[in-house]
Protein backbone atom coordinates (compact mmCIF):
# COMPACT_ATOMS: atom_id res chain seq x y z
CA UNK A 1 -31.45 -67.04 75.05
CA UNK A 2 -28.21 -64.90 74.77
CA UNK A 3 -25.39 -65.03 71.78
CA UNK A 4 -21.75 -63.98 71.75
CA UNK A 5 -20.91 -63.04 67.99
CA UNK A 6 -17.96 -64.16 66.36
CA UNK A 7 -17.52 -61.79 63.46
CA UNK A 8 -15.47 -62.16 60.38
CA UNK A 9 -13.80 -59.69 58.14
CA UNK A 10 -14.35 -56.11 58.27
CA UNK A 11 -16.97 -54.14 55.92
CA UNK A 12 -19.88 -51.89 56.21
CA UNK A 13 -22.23 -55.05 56.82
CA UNK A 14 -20.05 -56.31 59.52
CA UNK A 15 -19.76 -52.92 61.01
CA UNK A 16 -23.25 -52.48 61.14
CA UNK A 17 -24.09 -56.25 62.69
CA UNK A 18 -21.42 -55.14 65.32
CA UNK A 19 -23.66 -51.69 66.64
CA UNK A 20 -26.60 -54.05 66.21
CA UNK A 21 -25.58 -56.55 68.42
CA UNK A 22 -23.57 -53.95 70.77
CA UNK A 23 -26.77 -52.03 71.08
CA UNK A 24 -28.61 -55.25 72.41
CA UNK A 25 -25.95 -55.61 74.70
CA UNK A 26 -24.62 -58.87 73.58
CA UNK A 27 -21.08 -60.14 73.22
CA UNK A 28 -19.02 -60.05 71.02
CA UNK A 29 -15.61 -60.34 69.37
CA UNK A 30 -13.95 -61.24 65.88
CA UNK A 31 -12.41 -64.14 64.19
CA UNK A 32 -8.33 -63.52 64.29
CA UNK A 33 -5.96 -65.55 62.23
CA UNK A 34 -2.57 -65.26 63.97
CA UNK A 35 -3.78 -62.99 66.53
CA UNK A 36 -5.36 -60.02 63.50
CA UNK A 37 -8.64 -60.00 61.84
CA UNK A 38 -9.06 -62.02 59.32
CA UNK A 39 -9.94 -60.71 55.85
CA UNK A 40 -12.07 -62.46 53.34
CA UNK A 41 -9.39 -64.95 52.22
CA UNK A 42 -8.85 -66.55 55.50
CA UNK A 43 -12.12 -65.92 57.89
CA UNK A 44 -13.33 -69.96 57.64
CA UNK A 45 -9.67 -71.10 58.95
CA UNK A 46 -9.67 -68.59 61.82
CA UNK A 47 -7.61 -69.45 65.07
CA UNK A 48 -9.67 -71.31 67.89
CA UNK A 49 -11.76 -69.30 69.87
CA UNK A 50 -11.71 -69.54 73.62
CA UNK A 51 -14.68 -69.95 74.93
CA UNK A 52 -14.28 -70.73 78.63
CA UNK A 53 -15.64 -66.94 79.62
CA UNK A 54 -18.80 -67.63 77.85
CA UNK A 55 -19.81 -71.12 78.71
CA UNK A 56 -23.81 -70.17 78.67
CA UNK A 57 -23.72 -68.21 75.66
CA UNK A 58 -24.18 -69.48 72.38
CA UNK A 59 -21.93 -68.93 69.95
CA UNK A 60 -22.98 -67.42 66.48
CA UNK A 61 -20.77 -67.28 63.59
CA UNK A 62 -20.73 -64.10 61.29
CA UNK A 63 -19.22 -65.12 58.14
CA UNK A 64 -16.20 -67.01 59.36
CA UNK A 65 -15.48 -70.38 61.21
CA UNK A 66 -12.34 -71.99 63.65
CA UNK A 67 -11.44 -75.33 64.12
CA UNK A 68 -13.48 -75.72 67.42
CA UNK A 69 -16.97 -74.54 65.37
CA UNK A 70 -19.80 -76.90 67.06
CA UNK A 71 -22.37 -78.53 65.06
CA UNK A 72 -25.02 -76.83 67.50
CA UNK A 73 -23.73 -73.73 67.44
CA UNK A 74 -25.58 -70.96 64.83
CA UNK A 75 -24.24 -70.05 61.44
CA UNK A 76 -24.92 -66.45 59.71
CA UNK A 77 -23.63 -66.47 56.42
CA UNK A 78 -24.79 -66.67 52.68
CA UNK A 79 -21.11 -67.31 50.71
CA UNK A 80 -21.02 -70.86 50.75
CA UNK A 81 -23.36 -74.06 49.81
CA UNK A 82 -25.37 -75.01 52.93
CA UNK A 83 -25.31 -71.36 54.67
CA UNK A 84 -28.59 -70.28 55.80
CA UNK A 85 -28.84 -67.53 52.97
CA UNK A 86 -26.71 -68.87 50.38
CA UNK A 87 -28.44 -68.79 46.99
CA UNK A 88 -31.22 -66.74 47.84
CA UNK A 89 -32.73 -64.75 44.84
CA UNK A 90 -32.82 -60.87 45.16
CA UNK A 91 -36.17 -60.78 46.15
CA UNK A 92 -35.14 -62.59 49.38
CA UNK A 93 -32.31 -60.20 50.00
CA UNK A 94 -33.38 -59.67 53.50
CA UNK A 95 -33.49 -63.34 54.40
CA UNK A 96 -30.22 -63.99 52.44
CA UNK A 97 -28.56 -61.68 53.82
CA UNK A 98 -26.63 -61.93 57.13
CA UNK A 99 -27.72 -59.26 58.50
CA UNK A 100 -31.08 -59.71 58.09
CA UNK A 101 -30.01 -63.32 59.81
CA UNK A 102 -29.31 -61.41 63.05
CA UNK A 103 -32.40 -59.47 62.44
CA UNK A 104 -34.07 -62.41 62.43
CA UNK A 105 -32.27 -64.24 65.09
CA UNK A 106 -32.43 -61.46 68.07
CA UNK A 107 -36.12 -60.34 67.12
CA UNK A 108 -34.97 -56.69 65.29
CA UNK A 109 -37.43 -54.85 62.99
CA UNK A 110 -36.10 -54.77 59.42
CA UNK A 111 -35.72 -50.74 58.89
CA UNK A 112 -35.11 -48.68 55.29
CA UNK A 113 -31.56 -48.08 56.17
CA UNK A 114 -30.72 -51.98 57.32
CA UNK A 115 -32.46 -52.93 54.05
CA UNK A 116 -30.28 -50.85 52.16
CA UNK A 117 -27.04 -52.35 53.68
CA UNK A 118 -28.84 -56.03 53.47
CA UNK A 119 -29.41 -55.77 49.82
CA UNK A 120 -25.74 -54.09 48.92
CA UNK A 121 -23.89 -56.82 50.57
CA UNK A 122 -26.42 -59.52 49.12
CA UNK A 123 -27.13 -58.77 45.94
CA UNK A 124 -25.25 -55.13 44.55
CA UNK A 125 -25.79 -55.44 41.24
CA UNK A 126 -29.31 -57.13 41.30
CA UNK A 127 -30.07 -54.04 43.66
CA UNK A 128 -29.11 -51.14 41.36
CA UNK A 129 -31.64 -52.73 39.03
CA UNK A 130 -34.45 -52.44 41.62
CA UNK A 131 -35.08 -55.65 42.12
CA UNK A 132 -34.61 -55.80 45.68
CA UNK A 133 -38.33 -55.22 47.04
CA UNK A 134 -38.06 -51.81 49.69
CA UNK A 135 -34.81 -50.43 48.34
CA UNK A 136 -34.24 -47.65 45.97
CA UNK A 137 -31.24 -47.27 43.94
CA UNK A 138 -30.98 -43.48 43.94
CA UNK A 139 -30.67 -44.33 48.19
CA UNK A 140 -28.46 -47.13 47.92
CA UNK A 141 -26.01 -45.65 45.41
CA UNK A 142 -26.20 -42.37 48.11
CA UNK A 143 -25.51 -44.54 51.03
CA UNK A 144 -22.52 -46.83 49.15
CA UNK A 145 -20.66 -43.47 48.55
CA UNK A 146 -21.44 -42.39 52.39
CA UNK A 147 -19.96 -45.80 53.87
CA UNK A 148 -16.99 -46.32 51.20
CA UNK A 149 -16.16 -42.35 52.00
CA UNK A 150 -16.40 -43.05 55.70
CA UNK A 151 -14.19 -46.69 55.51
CA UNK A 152 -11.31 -45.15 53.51
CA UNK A 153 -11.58 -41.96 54.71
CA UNK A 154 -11.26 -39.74 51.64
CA UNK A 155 -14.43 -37.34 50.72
CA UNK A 156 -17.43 -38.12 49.10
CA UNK A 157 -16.81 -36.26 45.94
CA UNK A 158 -13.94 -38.07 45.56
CA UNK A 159 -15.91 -41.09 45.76
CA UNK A 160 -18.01 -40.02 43.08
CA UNK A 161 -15.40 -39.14 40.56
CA UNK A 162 -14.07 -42.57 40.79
CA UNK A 163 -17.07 -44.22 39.86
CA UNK A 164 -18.21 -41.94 37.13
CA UNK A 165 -14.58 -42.49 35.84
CA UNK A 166 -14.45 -46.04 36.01
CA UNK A 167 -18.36 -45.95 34.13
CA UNK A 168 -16.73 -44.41 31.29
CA UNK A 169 -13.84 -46.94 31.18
CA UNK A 170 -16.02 -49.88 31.36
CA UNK A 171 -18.17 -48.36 28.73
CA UNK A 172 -15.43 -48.80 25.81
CA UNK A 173 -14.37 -51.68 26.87
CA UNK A 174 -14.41 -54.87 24.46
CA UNK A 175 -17.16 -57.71 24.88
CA UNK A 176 -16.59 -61.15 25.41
CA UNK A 177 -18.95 -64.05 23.88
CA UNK A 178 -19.01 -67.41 26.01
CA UNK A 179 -21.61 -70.04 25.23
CA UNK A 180 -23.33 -67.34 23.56
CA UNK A 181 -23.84 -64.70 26.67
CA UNK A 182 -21.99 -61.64 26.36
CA UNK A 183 -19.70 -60.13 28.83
CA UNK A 184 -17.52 -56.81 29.15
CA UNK A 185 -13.79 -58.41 29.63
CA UNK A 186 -12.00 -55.80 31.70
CA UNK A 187 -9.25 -58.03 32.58
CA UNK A 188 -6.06 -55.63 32.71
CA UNK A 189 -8.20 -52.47 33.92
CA UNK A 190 -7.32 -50.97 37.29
CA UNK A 191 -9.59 -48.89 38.92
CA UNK A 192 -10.39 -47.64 42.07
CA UNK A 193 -14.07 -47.99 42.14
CA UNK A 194 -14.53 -51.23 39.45
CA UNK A 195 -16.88 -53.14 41.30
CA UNK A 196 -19.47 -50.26 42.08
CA UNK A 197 -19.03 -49.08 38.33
CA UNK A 198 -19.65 -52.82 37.32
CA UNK A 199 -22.91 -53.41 39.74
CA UNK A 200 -24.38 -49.82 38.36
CA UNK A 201 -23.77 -50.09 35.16
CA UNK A 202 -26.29 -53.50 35.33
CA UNK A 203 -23.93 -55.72 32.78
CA UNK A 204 -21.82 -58.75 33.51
CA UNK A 205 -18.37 -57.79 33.80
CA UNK A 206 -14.78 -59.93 33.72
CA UNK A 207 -12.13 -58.47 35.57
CA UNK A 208 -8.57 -59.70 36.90
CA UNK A 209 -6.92 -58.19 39.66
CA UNK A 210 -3.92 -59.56 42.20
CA UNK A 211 -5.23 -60.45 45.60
CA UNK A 212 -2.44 -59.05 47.63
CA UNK A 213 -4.19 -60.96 50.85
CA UNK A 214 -3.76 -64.15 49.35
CA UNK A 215 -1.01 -63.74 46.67
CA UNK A 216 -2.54 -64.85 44.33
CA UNK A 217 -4.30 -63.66 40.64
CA UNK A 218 -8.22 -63.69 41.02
CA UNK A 219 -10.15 -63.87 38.00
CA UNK A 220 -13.87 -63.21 38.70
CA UNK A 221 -17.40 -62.20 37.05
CA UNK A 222 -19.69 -59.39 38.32
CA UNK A 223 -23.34 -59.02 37.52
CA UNK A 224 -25.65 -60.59 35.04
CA UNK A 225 -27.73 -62.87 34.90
CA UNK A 226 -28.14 -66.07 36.89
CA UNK A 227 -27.60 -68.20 33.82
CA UNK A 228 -24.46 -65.54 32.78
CA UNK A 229 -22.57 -66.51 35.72
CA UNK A 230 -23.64 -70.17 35.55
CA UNK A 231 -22.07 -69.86 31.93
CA UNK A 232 -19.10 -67.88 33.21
CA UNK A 233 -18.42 -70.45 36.03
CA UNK A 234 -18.42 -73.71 33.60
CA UNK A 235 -16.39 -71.69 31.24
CA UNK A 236 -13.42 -70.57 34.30
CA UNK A 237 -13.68 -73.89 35.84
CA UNK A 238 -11.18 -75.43 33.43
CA UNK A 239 -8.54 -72.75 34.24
CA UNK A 240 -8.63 -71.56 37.02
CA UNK A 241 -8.65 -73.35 40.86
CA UNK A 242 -10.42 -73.05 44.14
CA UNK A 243 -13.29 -71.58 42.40
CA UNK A 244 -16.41 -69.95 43.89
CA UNK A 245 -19.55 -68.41 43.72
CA UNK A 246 -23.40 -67.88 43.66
CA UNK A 247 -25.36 -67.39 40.63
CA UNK A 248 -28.39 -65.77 42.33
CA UNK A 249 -26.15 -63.10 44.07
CA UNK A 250 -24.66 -62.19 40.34
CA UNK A 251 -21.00 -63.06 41.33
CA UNK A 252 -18.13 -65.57 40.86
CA UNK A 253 -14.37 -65.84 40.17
CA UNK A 254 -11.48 -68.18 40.99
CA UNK A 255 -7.64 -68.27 41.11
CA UNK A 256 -5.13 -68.54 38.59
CA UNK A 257 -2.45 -71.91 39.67
């Protein structure tokens, strides 16, 4: 049975399904709104793909969807309700994950480096506690720098710096009780590496930043518990729109009208 791979935005997972499913020879190309890649904000209203050139192949969708998506064909995602990995716990990273998906779906061995990327795209935060079964945080905290470094192109060190810079900041910042859960409100903090200070540092963090993709303020939670973004999600709900999220994976947010 042979695949062509529609793949949605660009990041280290994605990159690293791509050489999987290059290396196996199979075809494959990317989701485009208005003839570009899309990004995160747009990848489930993509433009139509054509698939006249691949009649006998069966398409599989990487974290993104067009208008001319089949019921038959295969979905490889874990961001929405219904997706084959969506609200998997952390020690399920590997089937929650869409890369281990693809593992699954063209017969590949799961390896210490693949579940190192599976786990950081699934489940960061969960992972730098060690509770994803195979991966070690020291590793995965060595190989986030590595990819980050390689993707925007500026040295390690550099990388580094941020992070333990953005640890201290998050450290003094105020806490925020909601239904009785506690959470570091960062909201009107910029910094370069937030999100990898927020999943180290292994607390549940607020934060609001401008999404310049969709033009829009974002107002989201990262890390914690299940039931801490559960609580955080009730609590946004009646403020913000076009909410989202997934409990298991420690993450949520939403948009301000």
């Amino acid at each position: 049975m042979s695949y062509i791979f529609i793949l949605g935005a660009s990041d280290p997972e994605m990159a690293t399904i791509e050489r999987l499913c290059r290396s196996y020879d199979f075809e494959v190309t990317y989701a485009l709104s208005n003839g570009r890649r899309v990004h995160a904000g747009n990848a489930y209203v993509a433009d139509p793909i054509n698939f006249k050139k691949y009649q006998d192949l069966i398409p599989v969708w990487v974290e993104c969807r067009s208008n001319n998506f089949n019921l038959h064909d295969v979905i490889v995602d874990h961001h929405q309700q219904g997706d084959p990995g969506f609200g998997f716990p952390p020690e399920q990273y590997w089937l929650g994950s869409s890369i281990g998906q693809v593992c699954k779906l063209i017969g590949h061995p799961q390896t210490n480096e693949l579940s190192i990327v599976a786990a950081a795209d699934h489940c960061l935060s969960h992972a730098y506690k060690g509770k994803c079964p195979g991966v070690n945080p020291a590793d995965l905290r060595k190989w986030r720098a590595k990819t980050r470094s390689d993707f925007q192109r500026i040295p390690i060190e550099t990388i580094e710096q941020e992070v333990e810079k953005a640890l201290s900041v998050l450290h003094k910042q105020p806490t925020l009780e909601i239904n009785n859960e506690q959470f570091i409100d960062a909201r009107g903090i910029k910094l370069k590496e937030f999100s990898e200070a927020s999943a180290i540092l292994g607390k549940s963090v607020i934060y609001e930043i401008y999404d310049s993709k969709s033009r829009r303020m974002k107002v989201g939670v990262l890390g914690g518990s299940t039931k801490q973004i559960k609580t955080w999600m009730d609590w946004a709900a009646s403020f913000l729109i076009n909410c989202y999220g997934d409990p298991d994976r420690g993450y949520a947010g939403g948009y301000k009208p």
